[in-house]
N, C-alpha and C. Protein backbone atom coordinates (compact mmCIF):
# COMPACT_ATOMS: atom_id res chain seq x y z
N UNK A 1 44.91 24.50 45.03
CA UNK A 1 44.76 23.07 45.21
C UNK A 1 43.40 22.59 44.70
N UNK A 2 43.23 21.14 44.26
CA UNK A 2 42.42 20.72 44.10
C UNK A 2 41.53 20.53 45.20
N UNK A 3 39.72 20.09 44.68
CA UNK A 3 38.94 20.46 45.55
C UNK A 3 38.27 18.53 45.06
N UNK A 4 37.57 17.91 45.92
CA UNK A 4 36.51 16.45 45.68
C UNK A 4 35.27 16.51 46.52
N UNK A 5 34.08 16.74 46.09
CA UNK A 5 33.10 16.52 46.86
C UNK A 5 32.74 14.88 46.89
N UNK A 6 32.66 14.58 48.26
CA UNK A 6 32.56 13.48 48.82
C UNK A 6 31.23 13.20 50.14
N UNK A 7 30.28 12.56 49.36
CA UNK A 7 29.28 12.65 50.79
C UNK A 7 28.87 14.07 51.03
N UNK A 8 28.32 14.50 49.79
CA UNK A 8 28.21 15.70 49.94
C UNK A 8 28.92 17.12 50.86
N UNK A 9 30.54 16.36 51.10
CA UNK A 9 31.00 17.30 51.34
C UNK A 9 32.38 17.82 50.73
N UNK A 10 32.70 18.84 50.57
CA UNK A 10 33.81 19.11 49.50
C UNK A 10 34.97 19.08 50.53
N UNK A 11 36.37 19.17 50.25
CA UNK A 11 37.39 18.80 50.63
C UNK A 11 38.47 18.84 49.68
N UNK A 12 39.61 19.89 50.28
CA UNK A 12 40.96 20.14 49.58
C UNK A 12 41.69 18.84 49.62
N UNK A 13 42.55 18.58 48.34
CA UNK A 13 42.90 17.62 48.27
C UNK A 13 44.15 17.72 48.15
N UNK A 14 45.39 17.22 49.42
CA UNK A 14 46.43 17.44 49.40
C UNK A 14 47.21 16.49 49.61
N UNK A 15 48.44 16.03 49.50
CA UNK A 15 48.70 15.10 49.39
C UNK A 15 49.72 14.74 51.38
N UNK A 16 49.81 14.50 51.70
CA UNK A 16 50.81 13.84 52.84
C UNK A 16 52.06 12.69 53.28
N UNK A 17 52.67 12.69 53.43
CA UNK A 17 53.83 11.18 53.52
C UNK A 17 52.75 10.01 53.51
N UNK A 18 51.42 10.10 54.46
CA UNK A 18 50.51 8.69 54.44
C UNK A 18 50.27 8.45 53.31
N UNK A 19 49.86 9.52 52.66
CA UNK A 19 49.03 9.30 51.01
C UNK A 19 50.10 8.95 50.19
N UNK A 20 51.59 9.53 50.43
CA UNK A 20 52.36 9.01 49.12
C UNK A 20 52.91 7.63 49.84
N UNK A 21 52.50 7.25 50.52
CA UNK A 21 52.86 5.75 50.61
C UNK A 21 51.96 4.73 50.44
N UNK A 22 50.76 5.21 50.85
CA UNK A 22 49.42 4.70 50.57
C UNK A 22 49.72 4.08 48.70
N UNK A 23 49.73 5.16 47.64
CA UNK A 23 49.90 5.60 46.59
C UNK A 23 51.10 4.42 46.22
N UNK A 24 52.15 4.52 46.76
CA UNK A 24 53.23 3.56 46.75
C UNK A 24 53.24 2.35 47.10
N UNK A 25 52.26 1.85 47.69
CA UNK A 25 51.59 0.78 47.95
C UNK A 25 51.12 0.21 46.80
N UNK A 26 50.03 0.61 46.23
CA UNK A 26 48.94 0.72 45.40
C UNK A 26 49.60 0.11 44.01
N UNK A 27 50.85 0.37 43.64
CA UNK A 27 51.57 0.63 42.79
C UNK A 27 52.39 -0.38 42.41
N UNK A 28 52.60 -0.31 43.62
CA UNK A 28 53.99 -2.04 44.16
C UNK A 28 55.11 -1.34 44.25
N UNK A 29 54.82 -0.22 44.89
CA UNK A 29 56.17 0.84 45.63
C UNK A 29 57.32 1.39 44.55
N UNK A 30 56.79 1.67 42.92
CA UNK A 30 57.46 2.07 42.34
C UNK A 30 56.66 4.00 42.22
N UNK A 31 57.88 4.61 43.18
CA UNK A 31 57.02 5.83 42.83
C UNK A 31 56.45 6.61 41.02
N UNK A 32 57.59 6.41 40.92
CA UNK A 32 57.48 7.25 38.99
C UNK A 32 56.43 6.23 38.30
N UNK A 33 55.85 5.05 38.46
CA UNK A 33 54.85 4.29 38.01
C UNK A 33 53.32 5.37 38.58
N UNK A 34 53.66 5.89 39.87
CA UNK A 34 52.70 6.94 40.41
C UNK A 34 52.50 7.96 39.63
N UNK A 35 53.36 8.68 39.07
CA UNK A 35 53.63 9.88 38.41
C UNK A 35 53.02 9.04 36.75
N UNK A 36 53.70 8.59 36.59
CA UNK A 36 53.00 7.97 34.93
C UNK A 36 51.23 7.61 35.11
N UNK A 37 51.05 6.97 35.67
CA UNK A 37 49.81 7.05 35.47
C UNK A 37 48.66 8.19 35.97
N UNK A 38 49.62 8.83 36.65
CA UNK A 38 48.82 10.16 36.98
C UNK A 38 48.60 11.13 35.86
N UNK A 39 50.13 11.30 35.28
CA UNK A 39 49.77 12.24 33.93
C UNK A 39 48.90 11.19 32.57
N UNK A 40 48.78 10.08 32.80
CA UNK A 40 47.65 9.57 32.14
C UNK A 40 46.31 9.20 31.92
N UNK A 41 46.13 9.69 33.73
CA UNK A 41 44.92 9.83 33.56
C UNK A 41 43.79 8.31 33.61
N UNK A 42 44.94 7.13 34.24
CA UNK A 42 44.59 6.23 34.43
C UNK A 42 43.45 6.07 35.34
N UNK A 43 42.10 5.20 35.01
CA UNK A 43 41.01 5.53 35.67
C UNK A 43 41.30 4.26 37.02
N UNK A 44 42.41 3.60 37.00
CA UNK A 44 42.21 2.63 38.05
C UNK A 44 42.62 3.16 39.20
N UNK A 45 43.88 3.84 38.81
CA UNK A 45 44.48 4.81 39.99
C UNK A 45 43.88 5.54 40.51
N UNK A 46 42.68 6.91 39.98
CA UNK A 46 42.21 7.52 40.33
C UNK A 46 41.58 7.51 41.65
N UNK A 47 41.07 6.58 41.79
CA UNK A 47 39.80 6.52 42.54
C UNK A 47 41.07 6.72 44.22
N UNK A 48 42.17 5.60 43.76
CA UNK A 48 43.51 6.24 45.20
C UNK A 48 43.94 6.81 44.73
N UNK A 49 44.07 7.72 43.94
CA UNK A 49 44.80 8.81 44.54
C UNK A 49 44.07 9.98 45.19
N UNK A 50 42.09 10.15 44.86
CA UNK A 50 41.16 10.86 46.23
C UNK A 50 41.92 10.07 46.65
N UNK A 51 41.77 9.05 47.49
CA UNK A 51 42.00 8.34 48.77
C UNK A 51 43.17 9.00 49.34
N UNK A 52 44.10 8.70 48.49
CA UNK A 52 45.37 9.07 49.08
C UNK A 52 45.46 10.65 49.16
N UNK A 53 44.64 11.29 48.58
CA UNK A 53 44.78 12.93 49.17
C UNK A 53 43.83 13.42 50.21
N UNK A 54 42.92 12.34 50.25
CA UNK A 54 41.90 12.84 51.47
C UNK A 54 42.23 12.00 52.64
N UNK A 55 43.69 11.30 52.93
CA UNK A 55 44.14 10.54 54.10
C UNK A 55 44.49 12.02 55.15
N UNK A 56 44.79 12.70 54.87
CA UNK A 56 45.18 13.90 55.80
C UNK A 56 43.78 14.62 56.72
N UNK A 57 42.54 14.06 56.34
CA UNK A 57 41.39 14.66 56.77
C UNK A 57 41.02 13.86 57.78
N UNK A 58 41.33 12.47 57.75
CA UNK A 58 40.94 11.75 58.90
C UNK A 58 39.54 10.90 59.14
N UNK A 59 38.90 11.67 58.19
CA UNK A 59 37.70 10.93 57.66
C UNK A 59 37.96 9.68 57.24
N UNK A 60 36.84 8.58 57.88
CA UNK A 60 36.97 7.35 57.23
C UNK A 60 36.26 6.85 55.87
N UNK A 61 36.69 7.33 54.56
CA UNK A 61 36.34 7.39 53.18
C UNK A 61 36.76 6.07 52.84
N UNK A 62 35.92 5.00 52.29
CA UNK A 62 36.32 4.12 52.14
C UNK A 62 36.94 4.11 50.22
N UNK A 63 36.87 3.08 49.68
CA UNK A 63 37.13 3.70 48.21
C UNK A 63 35.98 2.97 47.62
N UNK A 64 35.02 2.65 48.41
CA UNK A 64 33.63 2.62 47.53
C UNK A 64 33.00 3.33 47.83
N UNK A 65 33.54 4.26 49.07
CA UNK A 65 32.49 5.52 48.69
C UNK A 65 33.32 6.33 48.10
N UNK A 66 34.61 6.54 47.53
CA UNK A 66 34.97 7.22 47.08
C UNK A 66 34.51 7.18 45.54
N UNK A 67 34.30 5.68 45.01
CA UNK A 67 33.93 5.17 43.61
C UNK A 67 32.43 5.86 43.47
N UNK A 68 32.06 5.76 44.71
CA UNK A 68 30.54 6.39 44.64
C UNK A 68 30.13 7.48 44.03
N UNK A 69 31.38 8.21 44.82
CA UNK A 69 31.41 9.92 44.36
C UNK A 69 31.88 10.32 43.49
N UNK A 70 33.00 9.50 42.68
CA UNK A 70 33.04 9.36 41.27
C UNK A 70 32.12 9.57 40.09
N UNK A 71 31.67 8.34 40.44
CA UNK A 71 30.07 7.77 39.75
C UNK A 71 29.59 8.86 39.31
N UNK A 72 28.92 9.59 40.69
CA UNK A 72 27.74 10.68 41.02
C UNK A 72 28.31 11.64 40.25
N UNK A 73 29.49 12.36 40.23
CA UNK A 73 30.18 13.50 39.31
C UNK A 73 30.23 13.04 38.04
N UNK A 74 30.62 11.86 37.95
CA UNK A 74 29.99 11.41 36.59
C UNK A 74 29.02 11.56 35.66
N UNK A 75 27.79 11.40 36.92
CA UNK A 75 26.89 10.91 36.28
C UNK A 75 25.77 12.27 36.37
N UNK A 76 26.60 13.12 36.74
CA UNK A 76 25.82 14.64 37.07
C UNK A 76 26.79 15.40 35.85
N UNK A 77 27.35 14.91 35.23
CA UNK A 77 28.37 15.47 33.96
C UNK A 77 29.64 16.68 35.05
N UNK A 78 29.84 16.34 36.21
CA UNK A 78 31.15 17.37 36.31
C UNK A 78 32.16 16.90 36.38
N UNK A 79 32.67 15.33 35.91
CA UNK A 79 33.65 15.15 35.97
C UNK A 79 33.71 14.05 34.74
N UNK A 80 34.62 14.39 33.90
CA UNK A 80 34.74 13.46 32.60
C UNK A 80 36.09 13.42 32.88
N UNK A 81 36.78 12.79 31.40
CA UNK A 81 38.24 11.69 31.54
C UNK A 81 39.01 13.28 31.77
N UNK A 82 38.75 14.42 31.23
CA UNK A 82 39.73 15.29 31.24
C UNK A 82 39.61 16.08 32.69
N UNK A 83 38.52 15.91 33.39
CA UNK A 83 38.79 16.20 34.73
C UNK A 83 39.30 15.75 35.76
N UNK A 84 39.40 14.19 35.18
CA UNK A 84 40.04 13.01 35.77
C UNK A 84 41.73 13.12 35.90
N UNK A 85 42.26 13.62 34.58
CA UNK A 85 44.21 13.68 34.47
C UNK A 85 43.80 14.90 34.88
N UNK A 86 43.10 16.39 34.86
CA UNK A 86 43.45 17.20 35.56
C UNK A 86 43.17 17.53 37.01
N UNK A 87 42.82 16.21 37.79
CA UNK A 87 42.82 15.89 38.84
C UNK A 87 43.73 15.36 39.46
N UNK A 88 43.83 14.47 38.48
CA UNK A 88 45.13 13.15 39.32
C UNK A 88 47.04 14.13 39.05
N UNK A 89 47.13 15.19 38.05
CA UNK A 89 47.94 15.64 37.89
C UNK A 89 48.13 16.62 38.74
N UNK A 90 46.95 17.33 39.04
CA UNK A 90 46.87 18.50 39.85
C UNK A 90 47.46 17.78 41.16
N UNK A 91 46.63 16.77 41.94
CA UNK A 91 47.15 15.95 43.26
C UNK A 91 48.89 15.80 43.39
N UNK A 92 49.37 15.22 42.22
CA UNK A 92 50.40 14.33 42.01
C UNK A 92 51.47 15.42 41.65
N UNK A 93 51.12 16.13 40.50
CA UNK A 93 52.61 16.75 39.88
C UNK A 93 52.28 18.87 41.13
N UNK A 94 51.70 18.65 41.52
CA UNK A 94 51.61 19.83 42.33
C UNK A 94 52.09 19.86 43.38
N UNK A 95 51.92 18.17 44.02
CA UNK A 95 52.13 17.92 45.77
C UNK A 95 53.65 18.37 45.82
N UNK A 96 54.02 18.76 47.00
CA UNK A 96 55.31 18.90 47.41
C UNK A 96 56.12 17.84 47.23
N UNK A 97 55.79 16.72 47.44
CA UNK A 97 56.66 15.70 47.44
C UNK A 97 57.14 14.99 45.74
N UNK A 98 55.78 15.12 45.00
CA UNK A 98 56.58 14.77 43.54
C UNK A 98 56.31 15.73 42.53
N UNK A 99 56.83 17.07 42.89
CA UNK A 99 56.78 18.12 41.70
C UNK A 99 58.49 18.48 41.14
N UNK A 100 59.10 18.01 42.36
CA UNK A 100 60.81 18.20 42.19
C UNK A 100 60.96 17.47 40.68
N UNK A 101 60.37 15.79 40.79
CA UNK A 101 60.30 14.94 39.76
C UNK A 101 60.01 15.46 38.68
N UNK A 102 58.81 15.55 38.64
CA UNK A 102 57.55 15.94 37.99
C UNK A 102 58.22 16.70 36.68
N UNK A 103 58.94 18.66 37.44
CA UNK A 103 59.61 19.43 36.98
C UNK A 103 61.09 19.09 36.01
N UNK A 104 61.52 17.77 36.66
CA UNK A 104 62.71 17.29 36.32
C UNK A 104 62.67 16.32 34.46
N UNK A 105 61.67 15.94 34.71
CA UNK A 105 60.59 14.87 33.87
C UNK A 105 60.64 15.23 32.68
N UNK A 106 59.77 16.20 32.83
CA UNK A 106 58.92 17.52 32.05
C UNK A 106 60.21 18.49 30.89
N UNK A 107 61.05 18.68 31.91
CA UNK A 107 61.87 19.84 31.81
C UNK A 107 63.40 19.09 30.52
N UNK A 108 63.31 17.74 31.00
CA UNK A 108 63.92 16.89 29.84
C UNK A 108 63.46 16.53 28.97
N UNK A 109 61.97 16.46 28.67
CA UNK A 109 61.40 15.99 27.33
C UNK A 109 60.04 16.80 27.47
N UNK A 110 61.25 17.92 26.59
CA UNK A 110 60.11 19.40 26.67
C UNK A 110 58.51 19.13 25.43
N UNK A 111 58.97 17.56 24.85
CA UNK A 111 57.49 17.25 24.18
C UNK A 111 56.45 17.24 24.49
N UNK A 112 56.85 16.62 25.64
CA UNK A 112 55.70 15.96 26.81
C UNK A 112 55.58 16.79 27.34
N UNK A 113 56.42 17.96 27.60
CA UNK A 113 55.67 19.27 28.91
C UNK A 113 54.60 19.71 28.14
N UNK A 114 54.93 19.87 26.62
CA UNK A 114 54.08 20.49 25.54
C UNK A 114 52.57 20.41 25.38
N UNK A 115 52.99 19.04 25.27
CA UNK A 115 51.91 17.76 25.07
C UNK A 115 50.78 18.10 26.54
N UNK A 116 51.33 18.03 27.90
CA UNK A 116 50.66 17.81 28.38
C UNK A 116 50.13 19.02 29.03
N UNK A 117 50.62 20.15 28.72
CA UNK A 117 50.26 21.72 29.05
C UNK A 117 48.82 21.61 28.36
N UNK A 118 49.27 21.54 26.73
CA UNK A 118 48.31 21.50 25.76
C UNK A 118 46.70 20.73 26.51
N UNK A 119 47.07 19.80 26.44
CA UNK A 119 45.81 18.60 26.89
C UNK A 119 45.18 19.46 28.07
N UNK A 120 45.65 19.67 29.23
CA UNK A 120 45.25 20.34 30.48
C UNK A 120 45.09 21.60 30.85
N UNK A 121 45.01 22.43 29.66
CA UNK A 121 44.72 23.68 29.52
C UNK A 121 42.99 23.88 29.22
């Protein structure tokens, strides 16, 4: 699983029913709009989908401190755009709840599995 240091503290990032609704929220409750912009690596989403994988910790992370901690990995060079889709993919196409998809997706337009093995390798 993926890992986010936050407030100087690190934290597995997993996903939960809160977070994929949270996520589904966020979205305007179209899940596969979740999944697309995850394997793209969209920087707006990002910042919820930490949110939505660090809802299981209980911690109150707001998403400007989550933007914070963004920033800071940013701006300390450990997190660029390609750590970003292999973040938001790792969260998203790994979680239990949308890898059934994910696999289903992938497995029909073996371009894109190609494509996106390639990129995230």
């Amino acid at each position: 699983m993926a890992n986010f240091t936050i407030n100087g503290k690190e934290h597995e990032l997993k996903l939960t029913y809160v977070g994929v609704k949270y996520l589904n929220g966020v979205v305007g409750g179209n899940a596969l709009e979740v999944v697309g912009k995850a394997m793209q690596g969209d920087l707006d989403i990002f910042p919820h989908v930490i949110a939505a994988a660090l809802k299981y910790t209980e911690e109150s992370y707001t998403l400007a401190d989550i933007d914070k901690a963004i920033e800071l990995a940013t701006a300390e060079e450990r997190l660029d755009f390609l750590g970003i889709m292999q973040l938001s993919n790792e969260v998203i196409a790994e979680s239990f709840f949308y890898k059934t998809i994910m696999t289903k997706m992938l497995t029909e337009n073996k371009d894109a599995k190609k494509a996106l093995d390639k990129l995230l390798k």
